[in-house]
N, C-alpha and C. Protein backbone atom coordinates (compact mmCIF):
# COMPACT_ATOMS: atom_id res chain seq x y z
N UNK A 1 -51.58 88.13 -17.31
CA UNK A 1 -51.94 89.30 -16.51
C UNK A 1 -53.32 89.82 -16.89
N UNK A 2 -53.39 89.39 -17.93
CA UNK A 2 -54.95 90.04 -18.49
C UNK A 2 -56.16 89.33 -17.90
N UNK A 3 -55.71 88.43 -17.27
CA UNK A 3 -57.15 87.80 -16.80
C UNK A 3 -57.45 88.14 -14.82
N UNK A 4 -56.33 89.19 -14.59
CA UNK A 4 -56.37 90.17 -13.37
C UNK A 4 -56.92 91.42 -13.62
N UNK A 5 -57.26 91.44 -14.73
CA UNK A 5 -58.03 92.96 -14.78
C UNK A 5 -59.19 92.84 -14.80
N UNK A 6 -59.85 94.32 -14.25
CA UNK A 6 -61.43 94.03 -14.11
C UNK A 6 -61.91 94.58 -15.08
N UNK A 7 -63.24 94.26 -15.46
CA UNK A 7 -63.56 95.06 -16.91
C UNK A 7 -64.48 96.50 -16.42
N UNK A 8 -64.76 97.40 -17.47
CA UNK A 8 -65.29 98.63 -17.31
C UNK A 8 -66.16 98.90 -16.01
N UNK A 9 -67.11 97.78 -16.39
CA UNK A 9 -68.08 97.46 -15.20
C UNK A 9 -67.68 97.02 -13.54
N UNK A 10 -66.86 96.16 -13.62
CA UNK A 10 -66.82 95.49 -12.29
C UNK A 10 -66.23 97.17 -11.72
N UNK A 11 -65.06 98.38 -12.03
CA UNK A 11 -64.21 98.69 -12.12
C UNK A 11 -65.07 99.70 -11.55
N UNK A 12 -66.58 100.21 -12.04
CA UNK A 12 -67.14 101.23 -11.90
C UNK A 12 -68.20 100.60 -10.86
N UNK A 13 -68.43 99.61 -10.43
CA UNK A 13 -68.86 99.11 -9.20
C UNK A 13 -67.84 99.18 -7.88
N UNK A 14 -66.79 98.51 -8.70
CA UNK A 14 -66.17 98.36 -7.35
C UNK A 14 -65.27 100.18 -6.28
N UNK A 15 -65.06 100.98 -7.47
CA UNK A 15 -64.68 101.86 -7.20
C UNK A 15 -65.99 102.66 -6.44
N UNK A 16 -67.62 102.41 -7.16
CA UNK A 16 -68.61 103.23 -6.53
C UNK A 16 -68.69 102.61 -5.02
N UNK A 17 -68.51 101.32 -4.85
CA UNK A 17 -68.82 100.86 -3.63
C UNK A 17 -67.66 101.30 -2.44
N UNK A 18 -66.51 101.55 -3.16
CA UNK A 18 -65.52 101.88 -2.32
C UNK A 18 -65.48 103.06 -1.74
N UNK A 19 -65.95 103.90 -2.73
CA UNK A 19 -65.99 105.56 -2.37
C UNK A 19 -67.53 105.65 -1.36
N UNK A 20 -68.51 105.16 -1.51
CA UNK A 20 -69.42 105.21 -0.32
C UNK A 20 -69.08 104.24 0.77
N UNK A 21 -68.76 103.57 0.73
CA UNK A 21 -68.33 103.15 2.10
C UNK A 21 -67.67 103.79 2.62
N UNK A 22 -66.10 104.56 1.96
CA UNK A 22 -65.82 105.33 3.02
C UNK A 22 -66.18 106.53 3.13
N UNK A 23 -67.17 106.91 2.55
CA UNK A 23 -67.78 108.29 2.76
C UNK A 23 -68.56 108.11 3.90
N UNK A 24 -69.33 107.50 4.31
CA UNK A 24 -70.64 106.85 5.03
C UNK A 24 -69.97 106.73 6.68
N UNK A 25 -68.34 105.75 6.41
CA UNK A 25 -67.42 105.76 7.73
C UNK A 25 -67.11 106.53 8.04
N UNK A 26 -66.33 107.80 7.00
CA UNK A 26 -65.97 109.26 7.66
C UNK A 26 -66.83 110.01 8.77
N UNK A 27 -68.10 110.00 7.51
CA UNK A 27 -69.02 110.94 8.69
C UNK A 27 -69.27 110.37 9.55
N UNK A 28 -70.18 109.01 9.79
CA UNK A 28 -70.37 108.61 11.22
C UNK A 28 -68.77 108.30 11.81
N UNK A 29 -67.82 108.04 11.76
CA UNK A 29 -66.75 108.31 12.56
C UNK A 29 -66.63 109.66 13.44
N UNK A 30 -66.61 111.31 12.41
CA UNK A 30 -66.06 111.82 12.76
C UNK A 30 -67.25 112.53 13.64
N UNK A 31 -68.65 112.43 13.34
CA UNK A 31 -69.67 112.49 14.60
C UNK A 31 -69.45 111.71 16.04
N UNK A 32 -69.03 110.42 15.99
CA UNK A 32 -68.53 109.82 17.04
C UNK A 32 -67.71 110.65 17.93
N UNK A 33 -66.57 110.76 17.55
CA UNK A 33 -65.44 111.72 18.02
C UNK A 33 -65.78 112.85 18.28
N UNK A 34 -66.74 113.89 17.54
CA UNK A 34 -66.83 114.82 17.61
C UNK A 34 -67.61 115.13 18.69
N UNK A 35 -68.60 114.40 18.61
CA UNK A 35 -70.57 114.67 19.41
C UNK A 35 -69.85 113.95 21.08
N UNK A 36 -68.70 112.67 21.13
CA UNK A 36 -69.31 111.46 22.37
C UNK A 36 -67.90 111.32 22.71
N UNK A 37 -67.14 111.98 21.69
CA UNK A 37 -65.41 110.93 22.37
C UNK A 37 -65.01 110.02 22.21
N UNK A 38 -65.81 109.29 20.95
CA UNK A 38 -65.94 107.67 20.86
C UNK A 38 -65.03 107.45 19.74
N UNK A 39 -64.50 106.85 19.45
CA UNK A 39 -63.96 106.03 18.21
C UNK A 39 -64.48 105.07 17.50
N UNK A 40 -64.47 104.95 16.06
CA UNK A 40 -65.04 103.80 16.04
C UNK A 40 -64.94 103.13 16.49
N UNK A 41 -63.30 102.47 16.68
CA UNK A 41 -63.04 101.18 17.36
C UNK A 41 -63.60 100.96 18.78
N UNK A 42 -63.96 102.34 19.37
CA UNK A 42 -64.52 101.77 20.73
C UNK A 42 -66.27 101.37 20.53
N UNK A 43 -66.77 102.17 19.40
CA UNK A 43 -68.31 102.16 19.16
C UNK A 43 -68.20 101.06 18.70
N UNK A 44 -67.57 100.22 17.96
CA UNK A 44 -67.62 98.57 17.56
C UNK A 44 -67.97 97.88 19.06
N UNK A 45 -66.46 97.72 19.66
CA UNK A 45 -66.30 96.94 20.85
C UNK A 45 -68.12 97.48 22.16
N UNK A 46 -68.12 98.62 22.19
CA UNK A 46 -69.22 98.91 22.98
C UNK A 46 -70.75 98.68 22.29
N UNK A 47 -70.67 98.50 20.99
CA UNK A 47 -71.54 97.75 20.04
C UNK A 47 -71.97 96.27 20.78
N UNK A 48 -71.17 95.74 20.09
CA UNK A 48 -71.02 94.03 20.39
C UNK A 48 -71.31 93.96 21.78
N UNK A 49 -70.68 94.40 22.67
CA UNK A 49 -70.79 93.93 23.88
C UNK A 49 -72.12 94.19 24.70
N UNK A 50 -72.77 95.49 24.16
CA UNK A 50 -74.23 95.47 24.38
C UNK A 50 -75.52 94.87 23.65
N UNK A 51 -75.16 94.14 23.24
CA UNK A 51 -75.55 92.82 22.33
C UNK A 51 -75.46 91.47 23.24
N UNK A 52 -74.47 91.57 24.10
CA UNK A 52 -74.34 89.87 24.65
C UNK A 52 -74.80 89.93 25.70
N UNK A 53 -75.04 88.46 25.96
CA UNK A 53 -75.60 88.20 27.61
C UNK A 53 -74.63 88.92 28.73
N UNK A 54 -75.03 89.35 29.84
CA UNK A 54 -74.09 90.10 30.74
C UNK A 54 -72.91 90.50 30.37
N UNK A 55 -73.50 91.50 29.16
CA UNK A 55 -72.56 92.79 28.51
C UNK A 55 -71.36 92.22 28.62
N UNK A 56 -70.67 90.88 27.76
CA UNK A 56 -69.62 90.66 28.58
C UNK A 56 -69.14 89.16 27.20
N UNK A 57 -67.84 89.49 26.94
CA UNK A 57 -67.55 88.35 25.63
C UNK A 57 -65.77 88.17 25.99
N UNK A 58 -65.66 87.14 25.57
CA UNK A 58 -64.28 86.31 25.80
C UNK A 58 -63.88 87.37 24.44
N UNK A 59 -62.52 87.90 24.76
CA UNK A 59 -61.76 88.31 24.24
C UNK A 59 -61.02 87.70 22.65
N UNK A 60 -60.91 86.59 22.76
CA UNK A 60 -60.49 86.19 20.94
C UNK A 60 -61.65 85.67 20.25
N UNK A 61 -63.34 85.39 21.26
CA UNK A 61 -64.20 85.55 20.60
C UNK A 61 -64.54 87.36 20.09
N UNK A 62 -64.26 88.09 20.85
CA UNK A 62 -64.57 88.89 20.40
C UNK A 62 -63.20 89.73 19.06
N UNK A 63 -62.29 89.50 18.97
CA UNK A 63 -61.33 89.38 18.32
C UNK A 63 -61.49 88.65 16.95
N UNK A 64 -62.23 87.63 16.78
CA UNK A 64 -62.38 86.93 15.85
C UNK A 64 -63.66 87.29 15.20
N UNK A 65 -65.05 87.39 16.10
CA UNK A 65 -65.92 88.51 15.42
C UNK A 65 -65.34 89.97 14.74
N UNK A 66 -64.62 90.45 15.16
CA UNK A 66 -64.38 91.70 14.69
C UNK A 66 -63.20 91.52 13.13
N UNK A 67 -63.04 90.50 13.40
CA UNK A 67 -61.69 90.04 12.47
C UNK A 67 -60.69 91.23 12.73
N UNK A 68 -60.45 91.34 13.79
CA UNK A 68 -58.94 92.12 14.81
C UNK A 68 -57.74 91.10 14.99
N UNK A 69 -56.87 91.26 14.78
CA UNK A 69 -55.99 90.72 15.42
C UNK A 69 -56.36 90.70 17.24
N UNK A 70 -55.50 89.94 17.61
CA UNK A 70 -55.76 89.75 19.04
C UNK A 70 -54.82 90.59 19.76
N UNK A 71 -53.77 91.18 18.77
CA UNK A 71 -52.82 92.40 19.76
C UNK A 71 -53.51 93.73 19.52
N UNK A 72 -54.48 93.88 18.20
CA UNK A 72 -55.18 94.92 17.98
C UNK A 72 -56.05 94.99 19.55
N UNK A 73 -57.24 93.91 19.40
CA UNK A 73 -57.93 93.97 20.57
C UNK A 73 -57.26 94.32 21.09
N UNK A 74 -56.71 93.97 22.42
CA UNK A 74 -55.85 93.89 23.28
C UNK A 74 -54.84 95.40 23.38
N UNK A 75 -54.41 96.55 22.52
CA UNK A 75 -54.31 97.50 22.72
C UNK A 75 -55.58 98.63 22.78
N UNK A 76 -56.97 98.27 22.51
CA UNK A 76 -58.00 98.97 21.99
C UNK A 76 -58.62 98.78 23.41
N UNK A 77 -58.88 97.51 24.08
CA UNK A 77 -58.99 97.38 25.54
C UNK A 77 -57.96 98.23 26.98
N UNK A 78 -56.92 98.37 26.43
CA UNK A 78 -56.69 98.75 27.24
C UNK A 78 -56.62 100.40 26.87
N UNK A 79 -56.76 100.71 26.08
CA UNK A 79 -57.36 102.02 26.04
C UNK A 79 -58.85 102.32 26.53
N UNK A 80 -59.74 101.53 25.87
CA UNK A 80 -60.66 101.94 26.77
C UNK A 80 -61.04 101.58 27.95
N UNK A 81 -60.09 100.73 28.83
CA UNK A 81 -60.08 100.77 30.26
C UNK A 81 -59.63 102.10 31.01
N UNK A 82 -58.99 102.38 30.75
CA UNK A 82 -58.03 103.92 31.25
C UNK A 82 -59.30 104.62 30.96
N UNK A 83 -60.14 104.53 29.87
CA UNK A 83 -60.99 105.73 30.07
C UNK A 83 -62.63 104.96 30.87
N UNK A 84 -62.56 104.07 31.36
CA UNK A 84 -63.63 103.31 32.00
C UNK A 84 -64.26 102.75 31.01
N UNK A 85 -64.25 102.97 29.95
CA UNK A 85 -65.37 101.97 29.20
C UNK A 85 -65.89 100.66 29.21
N UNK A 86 -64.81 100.27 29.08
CA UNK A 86 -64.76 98.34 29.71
C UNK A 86 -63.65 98.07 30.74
N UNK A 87 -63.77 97.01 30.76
CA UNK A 87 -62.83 95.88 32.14
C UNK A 87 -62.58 94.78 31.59
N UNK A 88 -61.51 94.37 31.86
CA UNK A 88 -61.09 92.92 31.44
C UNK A 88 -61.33 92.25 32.61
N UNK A 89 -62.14 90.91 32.82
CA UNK A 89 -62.28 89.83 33.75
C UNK A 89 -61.60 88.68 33.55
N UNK A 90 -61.65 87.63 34.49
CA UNK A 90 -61.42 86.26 34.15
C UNK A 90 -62.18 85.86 33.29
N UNK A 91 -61.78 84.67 32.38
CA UNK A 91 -62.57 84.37 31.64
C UNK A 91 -62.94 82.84 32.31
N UNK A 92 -64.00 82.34 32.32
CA UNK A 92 -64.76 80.96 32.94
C UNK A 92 -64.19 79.97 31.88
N UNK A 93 -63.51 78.93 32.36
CA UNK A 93 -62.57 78.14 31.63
C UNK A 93 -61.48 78.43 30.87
N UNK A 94 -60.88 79.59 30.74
CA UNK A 94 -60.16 79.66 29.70
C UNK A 94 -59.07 80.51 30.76
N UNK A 95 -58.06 79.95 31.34
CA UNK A 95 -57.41 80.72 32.90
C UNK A 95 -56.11 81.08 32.36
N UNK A 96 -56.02 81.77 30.72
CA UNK A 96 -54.91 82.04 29.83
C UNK A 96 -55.98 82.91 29.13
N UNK A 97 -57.06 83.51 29.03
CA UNK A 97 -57.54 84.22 28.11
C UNK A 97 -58.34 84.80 29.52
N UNK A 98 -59.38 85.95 28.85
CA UNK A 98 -60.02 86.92 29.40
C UNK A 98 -61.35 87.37 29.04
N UNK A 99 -62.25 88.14 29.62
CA UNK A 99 -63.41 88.70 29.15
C UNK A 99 -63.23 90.12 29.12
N UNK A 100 -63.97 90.83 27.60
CA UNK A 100 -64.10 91.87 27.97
C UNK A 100 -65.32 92.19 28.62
N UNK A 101 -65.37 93.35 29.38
CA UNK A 101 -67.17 93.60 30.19
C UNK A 101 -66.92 94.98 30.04
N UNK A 102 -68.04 95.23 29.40
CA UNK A 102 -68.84 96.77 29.51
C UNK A 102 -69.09 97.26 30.81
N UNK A 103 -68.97 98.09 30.97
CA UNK A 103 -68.99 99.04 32.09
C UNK A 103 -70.08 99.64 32.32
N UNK A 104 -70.72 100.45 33.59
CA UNK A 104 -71.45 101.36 33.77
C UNK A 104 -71.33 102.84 32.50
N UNK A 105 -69.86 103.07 32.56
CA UNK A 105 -69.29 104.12 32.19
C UNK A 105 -69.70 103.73 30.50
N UNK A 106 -69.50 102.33 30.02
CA UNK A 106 -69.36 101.70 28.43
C UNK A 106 -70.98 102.25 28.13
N UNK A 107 -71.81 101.64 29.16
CA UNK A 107 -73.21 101.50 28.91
C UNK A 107 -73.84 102.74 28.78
N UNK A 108 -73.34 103.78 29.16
CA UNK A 108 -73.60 105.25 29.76
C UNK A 108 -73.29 106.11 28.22
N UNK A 109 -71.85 105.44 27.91
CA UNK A 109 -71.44 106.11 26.50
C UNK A 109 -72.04 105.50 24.95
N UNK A 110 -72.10 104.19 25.69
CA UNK A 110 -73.01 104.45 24.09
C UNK A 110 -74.65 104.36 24.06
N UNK A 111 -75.11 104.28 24.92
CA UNK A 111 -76.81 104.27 25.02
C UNK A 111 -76.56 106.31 24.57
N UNK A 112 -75.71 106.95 24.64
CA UNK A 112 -76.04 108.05 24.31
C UNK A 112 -75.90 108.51 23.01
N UNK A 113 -74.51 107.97 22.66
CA UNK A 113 -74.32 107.98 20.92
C UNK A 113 -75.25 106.97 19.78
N UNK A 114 -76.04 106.16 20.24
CA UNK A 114 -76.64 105.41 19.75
C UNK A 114 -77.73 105.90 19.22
N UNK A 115 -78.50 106.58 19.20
CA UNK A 115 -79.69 107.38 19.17
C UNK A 115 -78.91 108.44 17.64
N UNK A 116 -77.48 108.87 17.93
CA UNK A 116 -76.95 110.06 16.93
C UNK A 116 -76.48 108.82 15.48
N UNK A 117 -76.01 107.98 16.07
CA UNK A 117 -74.90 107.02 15.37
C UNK A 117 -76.50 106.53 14.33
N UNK A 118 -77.51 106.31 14.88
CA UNK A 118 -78.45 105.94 13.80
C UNK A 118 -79.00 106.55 13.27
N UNK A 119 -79.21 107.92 13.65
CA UNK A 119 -79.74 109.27 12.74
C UNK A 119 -78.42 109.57 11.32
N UNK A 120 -77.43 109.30 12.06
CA UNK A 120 -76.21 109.39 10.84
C UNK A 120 -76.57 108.35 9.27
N UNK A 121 -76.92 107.34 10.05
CA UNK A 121 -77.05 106.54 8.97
C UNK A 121 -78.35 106.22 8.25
N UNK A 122 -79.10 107.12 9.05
CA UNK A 122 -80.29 107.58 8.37
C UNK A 122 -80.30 108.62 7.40
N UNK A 123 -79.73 109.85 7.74
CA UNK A 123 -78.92 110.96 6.66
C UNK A 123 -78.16 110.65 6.01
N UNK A 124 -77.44 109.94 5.81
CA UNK A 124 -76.23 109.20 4.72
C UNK A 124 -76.57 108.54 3.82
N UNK A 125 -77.42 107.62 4.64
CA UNK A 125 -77.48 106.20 3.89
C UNK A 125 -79.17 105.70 3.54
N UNK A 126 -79.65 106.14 4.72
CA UNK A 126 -81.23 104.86 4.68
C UNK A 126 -82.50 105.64 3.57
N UNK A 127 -82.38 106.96 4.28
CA UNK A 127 -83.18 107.93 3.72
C UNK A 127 -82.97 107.81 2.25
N UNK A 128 -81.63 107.85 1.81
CA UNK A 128 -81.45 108.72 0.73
C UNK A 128 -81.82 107.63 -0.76
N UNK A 129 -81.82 106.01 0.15
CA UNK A 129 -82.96 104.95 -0.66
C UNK A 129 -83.94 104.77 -0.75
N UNK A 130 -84.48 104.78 -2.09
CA UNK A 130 -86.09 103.77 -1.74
C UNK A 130 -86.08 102.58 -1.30
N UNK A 131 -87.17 102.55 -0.43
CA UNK A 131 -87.31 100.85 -0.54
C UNK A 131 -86.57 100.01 -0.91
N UNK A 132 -86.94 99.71 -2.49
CA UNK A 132 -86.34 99.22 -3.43
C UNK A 132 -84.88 99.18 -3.89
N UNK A 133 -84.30 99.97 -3.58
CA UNK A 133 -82.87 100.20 -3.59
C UNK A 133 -82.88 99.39 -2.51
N UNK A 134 -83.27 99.53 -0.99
CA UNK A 134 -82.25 99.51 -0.11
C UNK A 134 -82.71 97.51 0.11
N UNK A 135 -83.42 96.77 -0.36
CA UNK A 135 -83.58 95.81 -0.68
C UNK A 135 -82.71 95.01 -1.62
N UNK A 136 -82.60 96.02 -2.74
CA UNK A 136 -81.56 95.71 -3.51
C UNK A 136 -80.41 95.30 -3.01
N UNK A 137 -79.78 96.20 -2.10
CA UNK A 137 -78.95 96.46 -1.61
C UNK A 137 -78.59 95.40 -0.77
N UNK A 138 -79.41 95.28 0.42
CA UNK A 138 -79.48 94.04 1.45
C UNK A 138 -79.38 92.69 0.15
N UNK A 139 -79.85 92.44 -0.81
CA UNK A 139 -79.78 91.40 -1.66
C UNK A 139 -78.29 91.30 -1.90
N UNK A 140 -77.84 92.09 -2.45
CA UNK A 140 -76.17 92.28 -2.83
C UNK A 140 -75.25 92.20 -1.47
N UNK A 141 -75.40 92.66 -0.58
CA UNK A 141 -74.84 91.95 0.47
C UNK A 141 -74.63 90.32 1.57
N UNK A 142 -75.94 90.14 0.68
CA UNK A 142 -76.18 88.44 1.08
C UNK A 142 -75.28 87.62 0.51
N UNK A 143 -75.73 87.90 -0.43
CA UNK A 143 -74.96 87.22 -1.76
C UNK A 143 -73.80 86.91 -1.48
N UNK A 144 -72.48 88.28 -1.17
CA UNK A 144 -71.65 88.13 -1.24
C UNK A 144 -70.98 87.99 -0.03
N UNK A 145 -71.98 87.97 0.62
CA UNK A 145 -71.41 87.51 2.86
C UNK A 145 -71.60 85.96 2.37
N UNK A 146 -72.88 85.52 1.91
CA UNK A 146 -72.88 83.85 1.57
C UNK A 146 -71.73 83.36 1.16
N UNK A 147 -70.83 84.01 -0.51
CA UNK A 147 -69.92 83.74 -0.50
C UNK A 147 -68.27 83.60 0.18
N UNK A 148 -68.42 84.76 0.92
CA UNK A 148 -67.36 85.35 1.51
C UNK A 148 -67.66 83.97 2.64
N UNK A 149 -68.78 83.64 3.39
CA UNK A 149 -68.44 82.89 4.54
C UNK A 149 -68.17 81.35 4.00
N UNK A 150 -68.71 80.82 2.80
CA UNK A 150 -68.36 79.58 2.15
C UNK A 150 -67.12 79.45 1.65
N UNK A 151 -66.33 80.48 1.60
CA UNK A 151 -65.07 80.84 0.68
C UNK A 151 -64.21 81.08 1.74
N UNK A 152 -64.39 81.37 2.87
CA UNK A 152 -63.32 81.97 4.08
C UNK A 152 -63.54 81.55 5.46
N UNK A 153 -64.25 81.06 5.69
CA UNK A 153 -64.44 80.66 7.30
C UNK A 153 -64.58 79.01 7.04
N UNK A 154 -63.96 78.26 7.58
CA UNK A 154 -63.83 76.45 7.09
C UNK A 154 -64.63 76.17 8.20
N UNK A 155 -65.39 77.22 9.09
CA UNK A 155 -66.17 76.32 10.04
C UNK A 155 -67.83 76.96 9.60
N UNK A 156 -67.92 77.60 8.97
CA UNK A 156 -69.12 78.10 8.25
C UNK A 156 -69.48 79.06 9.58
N UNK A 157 -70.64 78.84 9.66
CA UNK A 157 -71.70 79.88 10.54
C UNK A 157 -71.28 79.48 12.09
N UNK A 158 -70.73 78.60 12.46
CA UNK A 158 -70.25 77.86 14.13
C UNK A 158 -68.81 78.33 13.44
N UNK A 159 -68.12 79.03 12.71
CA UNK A 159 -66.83 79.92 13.00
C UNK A 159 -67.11 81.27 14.18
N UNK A 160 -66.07 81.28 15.10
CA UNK A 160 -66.41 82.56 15.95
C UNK A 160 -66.86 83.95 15.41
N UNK A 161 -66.83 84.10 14.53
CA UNK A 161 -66.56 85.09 13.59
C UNK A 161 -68.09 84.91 12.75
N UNK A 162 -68.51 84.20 12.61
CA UNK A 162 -69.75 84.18 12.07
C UNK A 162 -70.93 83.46 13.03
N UNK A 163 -70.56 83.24 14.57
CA UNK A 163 -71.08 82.77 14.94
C UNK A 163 -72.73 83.42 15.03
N UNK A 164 -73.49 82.37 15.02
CA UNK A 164 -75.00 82.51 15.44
C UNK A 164 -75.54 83.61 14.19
N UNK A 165 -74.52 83.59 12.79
CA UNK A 165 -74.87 84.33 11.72
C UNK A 165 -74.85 85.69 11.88
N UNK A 166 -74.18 86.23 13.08
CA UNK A 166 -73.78 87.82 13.18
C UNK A 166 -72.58 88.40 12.84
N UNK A 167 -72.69 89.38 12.72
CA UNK A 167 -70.96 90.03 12.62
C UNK A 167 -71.14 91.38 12.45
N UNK A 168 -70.44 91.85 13.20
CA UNK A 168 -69.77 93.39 13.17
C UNK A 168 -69.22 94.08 12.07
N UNK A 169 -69.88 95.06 11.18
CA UNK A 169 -69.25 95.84 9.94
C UNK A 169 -68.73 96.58 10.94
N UNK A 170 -67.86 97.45 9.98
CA UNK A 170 -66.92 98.38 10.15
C UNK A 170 -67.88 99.53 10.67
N UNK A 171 -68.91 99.52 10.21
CA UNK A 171 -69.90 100.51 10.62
C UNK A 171 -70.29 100.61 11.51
N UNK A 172 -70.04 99.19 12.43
CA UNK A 172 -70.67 99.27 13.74
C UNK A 172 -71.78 98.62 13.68
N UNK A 173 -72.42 98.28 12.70
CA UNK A 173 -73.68 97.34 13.31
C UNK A 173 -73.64 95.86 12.79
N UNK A 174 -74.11 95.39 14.04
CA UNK A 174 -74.13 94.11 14.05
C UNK A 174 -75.74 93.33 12.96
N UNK A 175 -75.18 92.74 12.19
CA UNK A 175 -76.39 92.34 11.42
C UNK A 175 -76.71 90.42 12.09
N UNK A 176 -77.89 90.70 12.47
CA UNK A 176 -78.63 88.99 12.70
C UNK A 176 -79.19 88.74 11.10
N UNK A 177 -79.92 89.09 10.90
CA UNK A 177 -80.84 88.98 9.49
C UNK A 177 -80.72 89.96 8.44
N UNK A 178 -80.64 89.73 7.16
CA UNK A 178 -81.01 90.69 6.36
C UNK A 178 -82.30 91.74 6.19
N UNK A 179 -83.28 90.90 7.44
CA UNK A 179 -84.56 91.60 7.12
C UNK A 179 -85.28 92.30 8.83
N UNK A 180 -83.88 92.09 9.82
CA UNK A 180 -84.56 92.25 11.04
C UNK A 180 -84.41 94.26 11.09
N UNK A 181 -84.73 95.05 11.86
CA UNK A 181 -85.25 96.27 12.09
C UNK A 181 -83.35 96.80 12.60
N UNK A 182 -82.68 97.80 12.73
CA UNK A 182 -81.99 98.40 12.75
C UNK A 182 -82.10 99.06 14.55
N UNK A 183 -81.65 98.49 15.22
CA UNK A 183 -81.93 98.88 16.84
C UNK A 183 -81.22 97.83 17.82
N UNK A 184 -80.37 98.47 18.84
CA UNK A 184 -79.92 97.93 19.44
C UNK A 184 -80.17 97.24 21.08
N UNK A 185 -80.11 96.35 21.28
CA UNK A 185 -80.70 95.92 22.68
C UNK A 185 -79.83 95.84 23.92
N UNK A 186 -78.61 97.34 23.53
CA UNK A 186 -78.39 97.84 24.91
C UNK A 186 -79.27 98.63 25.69
C-alpha cells in the first residue's frame, strides 16, 4: 500500500492544482449562467461547434472529443434544442448516427458570452501570471497531455478525441497549439 501514496510534494501539487481548477470553473461557470443562460455544458458544445466547418459535427465525434458519454451528449442536445441552440441533422454516411448544428440562436448566444467568458479568464487566470509562469504552465500541460495521449488514446492524435491535436477542456477552450493566441473563430 505504501507505494500508493503520494509524497509531501506530489500531494501539495496535486491538491494546489485541484483547488484552482475548480476555482477558475466555478467562476467562469457561474458568469455563464448568470450574465447568458449558458451552462457550461452548453458553452463547451457551442464552443466546438463554432470551431468546425459549417458549424456542424457528427455527434460521437463530438462525444468522443468531449470525452461524454454518448447518452450524456445526447441528453445535453436535446436540451439545448428546446431552447434553440442547436439541431440535430442527418448525418452524411452514417444513417444510424447524427449531426449536431449550431443554430442562428447557438451562434447569437455565444458570439455574446465569448467576449465575457475570456475577460473571466483573463481576471482569474491570465493576468494574474507573468509571462513566465504562464509558459511554465503551458510547458506542464504538454507534458502531461503528451503523456496522457500516449498512455490513453491507442489511436494517438487520428483518435476522435484528439483528433487534428485539439480538444475541449472543461473550461471550454479548445487548444490547437500550446503557443497559438486565445480567440475563437465563431
Amino acid at each position: 500500500m505504501d507505494q500508493e501514496l503520494l509524497n509531501e510534494q506530489e500531494t501539495r501539487a496535486w491538491v494546489a492544482f485541484q483547488h484552482l481548477r475548480i476555482e477558475i470553473n466555478v467562476v467562469l461557470a457561474r458568469m455563464l449562467v448568470r450574465d447568458f443562460g449558458l451552462t457550461e455544458a452548453d458553452f463547451v458544445i457551442l464552443l466546438r461547434l463554432s470551431n468546425t466547418p459549417e458549424h456542424r459535427l457528427r455527434a460521437r465525434d463530438m462525444a468522443a472529443a468531449l470525452q461524454w458519454e454518448r447518452s450524456r451528449l445526447s441528453r445535453q442536445v436535446s436540451r439545448m434544442e428546446a431552447r434553440g441552440t442547436v439541431r440535430r441533422a442527418p448525418s452524411a454516411g452514417d444513417a444510424r448516427g447524427y449531426d449536431v448544428v449550431l443554430t442562428d440562436a447557438g451562434r447569437t448566444a455565444f458570439r455574446a458570452a465569448w467576449p465575457s467568458y475570456v475577460g473571466g479568464i483573463r481576471h482569474c487566470f491570465a493576468d494574474v501570471l507573468s509571462p513566465k509562469q504562464l509558459d511554465a504552465l503551458t510547458d506542464i500541460a504538454d507534458t502531461i497531455d503528451r503523456h496522457f495521449t500516449a498512455q490513453h488514446y491507442p489511436g494517438g492524435l487520428d483518435d476522435p478525441a484528439k483528433a487534428a491535436g485539439t480538444h475541449t477542456t472543461t473550461t471550454g477552450i479548445e487548444r490547437r497549439t500550446s503557443r497559438e493566441p486565445l480567440e475563437s473563430t465563431g
